[in-house]
Protein backbone atom coordinates (compact mmCIF):
# COMPACT_ATOMS: atom_id res chain seq x y z
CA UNK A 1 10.58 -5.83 48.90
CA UNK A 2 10.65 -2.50 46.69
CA UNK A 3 9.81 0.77 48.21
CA UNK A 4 6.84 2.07 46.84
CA UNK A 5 7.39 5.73 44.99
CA UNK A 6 3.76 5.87 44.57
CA UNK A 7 2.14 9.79 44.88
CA UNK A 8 5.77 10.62 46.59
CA UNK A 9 8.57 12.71 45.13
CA UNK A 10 11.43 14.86 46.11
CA UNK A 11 12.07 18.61 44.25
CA UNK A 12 15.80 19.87 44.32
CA UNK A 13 17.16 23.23 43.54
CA UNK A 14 18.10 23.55 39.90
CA UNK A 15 21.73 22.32 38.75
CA UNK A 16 24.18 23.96 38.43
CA UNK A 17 24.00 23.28 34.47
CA UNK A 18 20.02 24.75 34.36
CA UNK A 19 18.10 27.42 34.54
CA UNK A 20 15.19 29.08 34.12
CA UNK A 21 14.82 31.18 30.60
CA UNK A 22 11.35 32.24 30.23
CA UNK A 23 7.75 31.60 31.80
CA UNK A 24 4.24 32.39 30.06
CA UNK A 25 0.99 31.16 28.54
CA UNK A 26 0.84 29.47 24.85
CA UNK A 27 -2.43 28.41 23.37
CA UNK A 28 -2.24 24.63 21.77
CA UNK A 29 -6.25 24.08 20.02
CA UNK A 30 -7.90 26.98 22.03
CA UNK A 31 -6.83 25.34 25.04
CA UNK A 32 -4.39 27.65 27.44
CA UNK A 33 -1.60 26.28 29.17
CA UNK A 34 1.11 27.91 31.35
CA UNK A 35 4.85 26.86 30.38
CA UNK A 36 8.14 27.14 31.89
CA UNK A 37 11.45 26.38 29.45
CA UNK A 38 14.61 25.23 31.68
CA UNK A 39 17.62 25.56 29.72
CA UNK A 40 20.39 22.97 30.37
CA UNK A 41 23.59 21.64 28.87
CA UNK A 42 24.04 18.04 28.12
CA UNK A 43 26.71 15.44 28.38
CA UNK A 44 28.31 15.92 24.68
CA UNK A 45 27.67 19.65 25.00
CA UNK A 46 24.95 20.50 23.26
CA UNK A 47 22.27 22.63 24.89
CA UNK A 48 18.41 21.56 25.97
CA UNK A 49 15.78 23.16 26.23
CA UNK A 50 13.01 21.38 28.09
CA UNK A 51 9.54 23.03 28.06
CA UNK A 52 7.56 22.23 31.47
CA UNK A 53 3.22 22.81 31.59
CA UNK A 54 1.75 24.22 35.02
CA UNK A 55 0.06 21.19 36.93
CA UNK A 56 -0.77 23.26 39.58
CA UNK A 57 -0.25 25.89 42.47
CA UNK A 58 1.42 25.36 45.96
CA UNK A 59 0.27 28.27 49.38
CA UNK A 60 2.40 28.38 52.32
CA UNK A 61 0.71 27.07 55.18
CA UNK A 62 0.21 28.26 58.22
CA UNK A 63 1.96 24.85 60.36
CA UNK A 64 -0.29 23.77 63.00
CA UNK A 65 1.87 21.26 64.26
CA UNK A 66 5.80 20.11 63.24
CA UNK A 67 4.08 17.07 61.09
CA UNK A 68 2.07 19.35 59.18
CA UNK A 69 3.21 20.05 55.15
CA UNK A 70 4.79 23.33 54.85
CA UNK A 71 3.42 23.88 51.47
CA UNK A 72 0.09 22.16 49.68
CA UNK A 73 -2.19 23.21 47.08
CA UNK A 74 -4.04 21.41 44.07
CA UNK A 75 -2.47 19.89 41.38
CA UNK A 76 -3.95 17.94 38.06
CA UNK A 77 -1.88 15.87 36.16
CA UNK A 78 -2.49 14.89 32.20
CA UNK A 79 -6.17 15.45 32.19
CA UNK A 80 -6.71 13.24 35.81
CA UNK A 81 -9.27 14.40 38.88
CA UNK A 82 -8.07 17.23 40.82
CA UNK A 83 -5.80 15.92 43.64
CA UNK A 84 -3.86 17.89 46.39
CA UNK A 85 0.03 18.19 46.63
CA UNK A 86 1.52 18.46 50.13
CA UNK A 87 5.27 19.47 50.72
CA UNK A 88 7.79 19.40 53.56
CA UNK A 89 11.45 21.52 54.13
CA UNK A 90 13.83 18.21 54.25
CA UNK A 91 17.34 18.07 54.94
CA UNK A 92 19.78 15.16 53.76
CA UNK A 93 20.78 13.04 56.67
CA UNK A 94 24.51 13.91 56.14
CA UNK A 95 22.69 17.92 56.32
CA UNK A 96 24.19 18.52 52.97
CA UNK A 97 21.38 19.22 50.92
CA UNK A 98 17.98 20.93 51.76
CA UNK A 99 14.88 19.73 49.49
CA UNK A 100 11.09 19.29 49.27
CA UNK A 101 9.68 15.95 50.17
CA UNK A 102 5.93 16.04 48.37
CA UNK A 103 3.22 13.56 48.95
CA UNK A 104 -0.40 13.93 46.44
CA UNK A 105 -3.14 12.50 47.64
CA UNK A 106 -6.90 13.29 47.33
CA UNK A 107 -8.48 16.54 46.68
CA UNK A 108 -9.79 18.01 50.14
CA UNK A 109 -11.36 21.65 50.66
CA UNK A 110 -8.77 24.63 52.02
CA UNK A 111 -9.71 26.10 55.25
CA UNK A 112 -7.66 28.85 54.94
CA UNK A 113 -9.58 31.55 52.44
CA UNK A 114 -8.04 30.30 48.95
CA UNK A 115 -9.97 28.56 46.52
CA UNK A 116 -8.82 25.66 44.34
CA UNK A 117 -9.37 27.62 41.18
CA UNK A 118 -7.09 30.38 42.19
CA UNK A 119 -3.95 31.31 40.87
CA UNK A 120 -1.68 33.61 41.39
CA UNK A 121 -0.49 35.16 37.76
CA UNK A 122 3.12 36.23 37.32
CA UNK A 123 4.42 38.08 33.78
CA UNK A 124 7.99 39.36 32.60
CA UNK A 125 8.60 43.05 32.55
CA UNK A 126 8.94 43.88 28.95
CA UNK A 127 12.23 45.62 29.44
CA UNK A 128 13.82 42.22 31.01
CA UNK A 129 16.61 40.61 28.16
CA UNK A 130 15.71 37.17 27.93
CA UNK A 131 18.68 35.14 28.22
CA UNK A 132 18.38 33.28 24.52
C-alpha cells in the first residue's frame, strides 16, 4: 500500500544553490498578492528565478504539551476555503538534518489573541542593494 501525502509536507532550509532575492506586493487585475522570488542555479547552469505567492501566515505557539505543533496559522491555497497549517521542529533519524513536518487540516478559531485576517507586513529598506 502507498503512503498517503495527503494535507502533509516537509519544509527544508534553502539549498545551497538558492536564495532569497526580493519580497513584496504586485497587483495582477486589481487583485493584491504578496510574492517572494528564490533565485537558483540549474543543472546546465543557467540561472532560475522562481516567483512564490503568500498562501498564508504561520505564529509560534505557545506548546501545551510535547505533541502540540510548534507553529500553525491559516493558510488558503488557489482560491480554496480557509484551512489551518500546523508545523513541528523534526530531526532526520540519522540527526543530520533539522526540518518542519506540516500537517493542514480544517480551519479552527485561535485562542491565543490573533485573528485569521492578520498579518504581519514586512518591507525592504530602500537603501538595501538587491542582489540582481
Amino acid at each position: 500500500m502507498d503512503y498517503d501525502n495527503t494535507d502533509r509536507g516537509s519544509l527544508f532550509k534553502p539549498r545551497a544553490d538558492e536564495s532569497l532575492l526580493v519580497q513584496g506586493k504586485m497587483d495582477s487585475n486589481r487583485d493584491e498578492y504578496r510574492i517572494v522570488i528564490i533565485k537558483s542555479s540549474l543543472p546546465d547552469g543557467k540561472i532560475a528565478r522562481d516567483v512564490y505567492q503568500k498562501v498564508g501566515t504561520m505564529y509560534e505557539n505557545e506548546k501545551t504539551n510535547e505533541k502540540a505543533p510548534d507553529f500553525s496559522g491559516p493558510v488558503q491555497f488557489n482560491g480554496q476555503e480557509k484551512r489551518r497549517i500546523a508545523a513541528w521542529k523534526t530531526v532526520s533519524k540519522d540527526g543530520s538534518t533539522k526540518f518542519l513536518s506540516c500537517r493542514v487540516g480544517d480551519s479552527t478559531p485561535r485562542t491565543d489573541g490573533f485573528s485569521n485576517s492578520q498579518t504581519i507586513d514586512h518591507h525592504i529598506d530602500d537603501d538595501v542593494e538587491i542582489p540582481f
